[in-house]
Protein backbone atom coordinates (compact mmCIF):
# COMPACT_ATOMS: atom_id res chain seq x y z
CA UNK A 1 0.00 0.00 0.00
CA UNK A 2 2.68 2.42 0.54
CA UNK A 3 4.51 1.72 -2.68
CA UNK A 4 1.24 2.41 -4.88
CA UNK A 5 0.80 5.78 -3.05
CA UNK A 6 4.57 7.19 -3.04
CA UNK A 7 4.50 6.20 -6.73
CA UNK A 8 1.72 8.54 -8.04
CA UNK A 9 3.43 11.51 -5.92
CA UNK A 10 6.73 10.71 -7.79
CA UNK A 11 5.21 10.75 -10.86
CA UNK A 12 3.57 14.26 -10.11
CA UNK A 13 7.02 15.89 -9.02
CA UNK A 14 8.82 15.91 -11.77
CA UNK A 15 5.21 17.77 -14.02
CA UNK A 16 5.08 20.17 -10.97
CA UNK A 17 8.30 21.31 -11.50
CA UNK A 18 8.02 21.58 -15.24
CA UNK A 19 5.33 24.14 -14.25
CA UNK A 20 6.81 26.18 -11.80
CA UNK A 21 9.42 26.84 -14.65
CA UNK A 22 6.38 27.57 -17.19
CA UNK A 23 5.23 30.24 -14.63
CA UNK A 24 8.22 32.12 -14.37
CA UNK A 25 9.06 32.10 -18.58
CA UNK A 26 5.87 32.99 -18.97
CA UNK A 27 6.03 35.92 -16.47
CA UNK A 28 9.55 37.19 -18.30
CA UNK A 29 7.33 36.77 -21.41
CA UNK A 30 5.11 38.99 -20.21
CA UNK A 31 7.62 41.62 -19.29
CA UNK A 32 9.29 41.15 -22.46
CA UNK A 33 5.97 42.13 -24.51
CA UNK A 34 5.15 44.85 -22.09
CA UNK A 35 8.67 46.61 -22.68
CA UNK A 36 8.30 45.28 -26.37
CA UNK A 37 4.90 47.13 -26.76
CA UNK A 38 6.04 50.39 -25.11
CA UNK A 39 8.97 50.99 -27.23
CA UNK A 40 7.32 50.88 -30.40
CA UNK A 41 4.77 53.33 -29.40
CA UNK A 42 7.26 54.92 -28.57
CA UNK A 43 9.05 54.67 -31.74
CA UNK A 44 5.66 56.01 -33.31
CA UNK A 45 5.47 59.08 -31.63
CA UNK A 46 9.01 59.74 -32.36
CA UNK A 47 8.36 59.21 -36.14
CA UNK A 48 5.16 60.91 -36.17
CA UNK A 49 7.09 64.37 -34.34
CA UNK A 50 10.28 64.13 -36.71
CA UNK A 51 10.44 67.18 -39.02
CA UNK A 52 12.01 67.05 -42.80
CA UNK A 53 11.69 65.31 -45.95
CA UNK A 54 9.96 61.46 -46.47
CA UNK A 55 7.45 62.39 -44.08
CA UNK A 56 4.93 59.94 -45.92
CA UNK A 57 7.27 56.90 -45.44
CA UNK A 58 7.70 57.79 -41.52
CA UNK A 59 4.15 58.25 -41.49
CA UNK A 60 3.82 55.03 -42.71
CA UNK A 61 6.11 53.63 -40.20
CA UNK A 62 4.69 55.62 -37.05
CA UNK A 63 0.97 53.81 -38.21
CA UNK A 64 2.62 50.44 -38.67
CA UNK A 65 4.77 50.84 -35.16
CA UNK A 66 1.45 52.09 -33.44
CA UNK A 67 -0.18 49.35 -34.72
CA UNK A 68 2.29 46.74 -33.83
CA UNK A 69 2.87 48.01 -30.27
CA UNK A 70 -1.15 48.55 -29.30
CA UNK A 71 -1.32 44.88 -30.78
CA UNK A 72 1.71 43.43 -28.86
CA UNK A 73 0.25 45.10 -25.44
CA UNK A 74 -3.61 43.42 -25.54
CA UNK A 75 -1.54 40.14 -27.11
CA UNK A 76 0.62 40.33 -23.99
CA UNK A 77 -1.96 41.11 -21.47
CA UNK A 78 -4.27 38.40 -22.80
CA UNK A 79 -1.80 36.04 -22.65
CA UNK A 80 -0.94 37.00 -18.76
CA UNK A 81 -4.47 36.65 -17.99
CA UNK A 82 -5.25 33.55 -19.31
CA UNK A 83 -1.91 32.13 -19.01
CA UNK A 84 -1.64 30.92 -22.53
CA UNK A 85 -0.12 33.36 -25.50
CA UNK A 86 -3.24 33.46 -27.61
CA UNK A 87 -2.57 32.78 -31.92
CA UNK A 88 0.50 30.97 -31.32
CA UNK A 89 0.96 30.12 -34.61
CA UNK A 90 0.13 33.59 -36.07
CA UNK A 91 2.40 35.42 -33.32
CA UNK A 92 5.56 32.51 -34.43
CA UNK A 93 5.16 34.40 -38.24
CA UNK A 94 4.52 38.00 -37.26
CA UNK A 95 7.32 37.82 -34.00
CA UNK A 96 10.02 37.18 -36.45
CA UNK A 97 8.54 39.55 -39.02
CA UNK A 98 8.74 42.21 -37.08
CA UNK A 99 12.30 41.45 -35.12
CA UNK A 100 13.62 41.53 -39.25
CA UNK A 101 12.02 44.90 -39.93
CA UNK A 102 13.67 46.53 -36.70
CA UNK A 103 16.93 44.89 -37.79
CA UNK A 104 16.16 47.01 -41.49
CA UNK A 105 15.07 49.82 -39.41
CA UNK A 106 18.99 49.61 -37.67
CA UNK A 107 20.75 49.42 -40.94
CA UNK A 108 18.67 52.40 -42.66
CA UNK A 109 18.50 54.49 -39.67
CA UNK A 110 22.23 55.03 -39.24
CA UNK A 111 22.76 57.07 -42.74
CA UNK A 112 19.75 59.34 -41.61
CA UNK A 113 19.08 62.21 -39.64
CA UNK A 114 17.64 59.83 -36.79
CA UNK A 115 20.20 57.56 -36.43
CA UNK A 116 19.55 58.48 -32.54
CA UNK A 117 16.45 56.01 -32.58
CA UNK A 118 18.34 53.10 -34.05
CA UNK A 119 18.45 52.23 -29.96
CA UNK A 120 14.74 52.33 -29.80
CA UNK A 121 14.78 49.77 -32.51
CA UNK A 122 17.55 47.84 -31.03
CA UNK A 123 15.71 47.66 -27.99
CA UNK A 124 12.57 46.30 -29.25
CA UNK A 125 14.86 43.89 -31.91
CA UNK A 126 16.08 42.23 -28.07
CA UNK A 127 12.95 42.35 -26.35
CA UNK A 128 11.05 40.58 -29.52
CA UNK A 129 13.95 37.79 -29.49
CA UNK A 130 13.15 37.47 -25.86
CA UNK A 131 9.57 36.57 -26.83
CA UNK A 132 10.74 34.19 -29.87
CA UNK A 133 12.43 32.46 -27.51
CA UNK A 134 10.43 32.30 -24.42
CA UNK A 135 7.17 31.63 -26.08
CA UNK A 136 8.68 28.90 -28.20
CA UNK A 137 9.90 27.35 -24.74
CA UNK A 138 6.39 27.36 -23.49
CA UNK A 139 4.66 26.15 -26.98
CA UNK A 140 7.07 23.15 -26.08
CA UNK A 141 6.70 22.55 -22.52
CA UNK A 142 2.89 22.87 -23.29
CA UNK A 143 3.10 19.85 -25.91
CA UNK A 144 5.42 17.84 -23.97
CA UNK A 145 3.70 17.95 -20.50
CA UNK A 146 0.35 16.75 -19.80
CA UNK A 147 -2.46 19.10 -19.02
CA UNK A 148 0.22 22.00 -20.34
CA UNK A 149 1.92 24.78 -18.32
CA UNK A 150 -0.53 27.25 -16.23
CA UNK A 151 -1.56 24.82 -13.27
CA UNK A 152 -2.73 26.14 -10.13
CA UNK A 153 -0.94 24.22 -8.10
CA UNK A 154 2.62 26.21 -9.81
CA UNK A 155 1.41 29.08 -8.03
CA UNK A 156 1.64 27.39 -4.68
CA UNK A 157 4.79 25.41 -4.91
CA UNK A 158 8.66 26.96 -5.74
CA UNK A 159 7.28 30.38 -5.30
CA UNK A 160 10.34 31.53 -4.15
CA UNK A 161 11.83 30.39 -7.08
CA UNK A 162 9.10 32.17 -9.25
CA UNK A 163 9.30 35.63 -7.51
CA UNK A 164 13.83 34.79 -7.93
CA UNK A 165 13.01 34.74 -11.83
CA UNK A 166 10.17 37.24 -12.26
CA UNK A 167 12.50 39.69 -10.34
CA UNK A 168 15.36 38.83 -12.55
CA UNK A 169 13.46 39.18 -15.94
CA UNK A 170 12.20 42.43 -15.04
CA UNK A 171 15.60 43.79 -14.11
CA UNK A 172 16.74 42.67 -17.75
CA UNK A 173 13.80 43.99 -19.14
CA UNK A 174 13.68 47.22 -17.51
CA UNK A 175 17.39 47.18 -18.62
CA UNK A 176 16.89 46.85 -22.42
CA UNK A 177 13.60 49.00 -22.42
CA UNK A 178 14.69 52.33 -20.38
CA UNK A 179 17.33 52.90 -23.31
CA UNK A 180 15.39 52.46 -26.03
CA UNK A 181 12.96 54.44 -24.13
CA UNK A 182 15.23 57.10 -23.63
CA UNK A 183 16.15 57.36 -27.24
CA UNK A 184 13.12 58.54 -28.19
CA UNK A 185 11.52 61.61 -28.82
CA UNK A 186 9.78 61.04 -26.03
CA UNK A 187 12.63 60.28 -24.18
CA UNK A 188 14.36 63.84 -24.71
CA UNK A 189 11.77 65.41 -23.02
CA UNK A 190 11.95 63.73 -19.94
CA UNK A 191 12.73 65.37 -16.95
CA UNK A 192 15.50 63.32 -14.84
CA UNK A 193 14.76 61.67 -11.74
CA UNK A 194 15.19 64.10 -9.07
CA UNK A 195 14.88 67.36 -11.40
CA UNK A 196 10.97 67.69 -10.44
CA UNK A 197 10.68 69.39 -7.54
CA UNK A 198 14.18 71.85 -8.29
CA UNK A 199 12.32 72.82 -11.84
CA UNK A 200 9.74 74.94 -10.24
CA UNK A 201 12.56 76.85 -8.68
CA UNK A 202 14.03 77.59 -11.83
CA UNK A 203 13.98 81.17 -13.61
């Protein structure tokens, strides 16, 4: 009798822990798309308030970055709330798609008068990657565990471990996104931490 019920708790161990780990990629997923999504809005505002020539093909490209970036933040949230990326197979095409149009958005960028936002782009180009590969490490967790990744019983076991990695993949989020943040147009017009209070003092 005790062999027949240690053996169904060893078989659940090693699944549990396969989940614990789904929890936390998925959480640095989520970051990932968050930072993803706010640096190509703000990428769009930056293209939509550049002055000078071509302003139909940055118009262009502040509508297609605005697009891309409101799209990226519901995918992300949806996929945070219901603990499962929606469209994986459309997001696998479009993911790449748009990490290879940042990459052309690099190269052309540098000859141009806002060579400045080629960090913007590289920021999103690494935050994107870090969805590729963190939602292709769930898509196959999902296929090779049973019931998939997204248990409830994750979020009661190794949650040490979980708040360890979400607090890690935020600190490497927040430290590709606050550059590419602060290349932006949006990101010149900051005021520095510690500047607020001292600017209404000012002449």
């Amino acid at each position: 009798m005790m062999t027949s019920q240690a053996s169904p708790a060893t078989a659940r161990t090693p699944a549990t822990h396969d989940m614990s780990r789904s929890d936390a990629v998925r959480l640095v997923a989520g970051f990932a798309g968050l930072g993803a999504a706010a640096v190509n809005l703000a990428v769009a505002s930056s293209l939509f308030a550049a002055a000078g020539p071509g302003l139909p093909v940055r118009a262009a490209g502040a509508a297609a970055a605005l697009l891309w970036g409101a799209a990226l933040l519901g995918w992300t949230v949806d996929g945070l709330r219901r603990s499962r990326f929606p469209r994986p197979r459309t997001s696998a095409i479009l993911l790449p798609a748009a990490a290879a149009v940042h990459v052309v958005a690099i190269i052309l960028g540098a000859g141009s008068g806002m060579a400045g936002l080629g960090i913007s782009h590289l920021a999103a180009l690494l935050l994107t990657l870090m969805i590729l590969a963190t939602t292709s490490w769930l898509g196959r967790r999902s296929r090779g565990v049973p019931g998939g990744p997204g248990q409830s019983a994750s979020g009661r076991l190794g949650t040490g471990k979980l708040l360890a990695a979400a607090f890690a993949g935020a600190l490497l989020v927040a430290a590709i996104t606050t550059p590419g943040l602060a290349a932006s147009t949006a990101g010149h017009f900051a005021v520095p931490h510690g500047e607020h209070a001292g600017g209404h003092h000012s002449p």
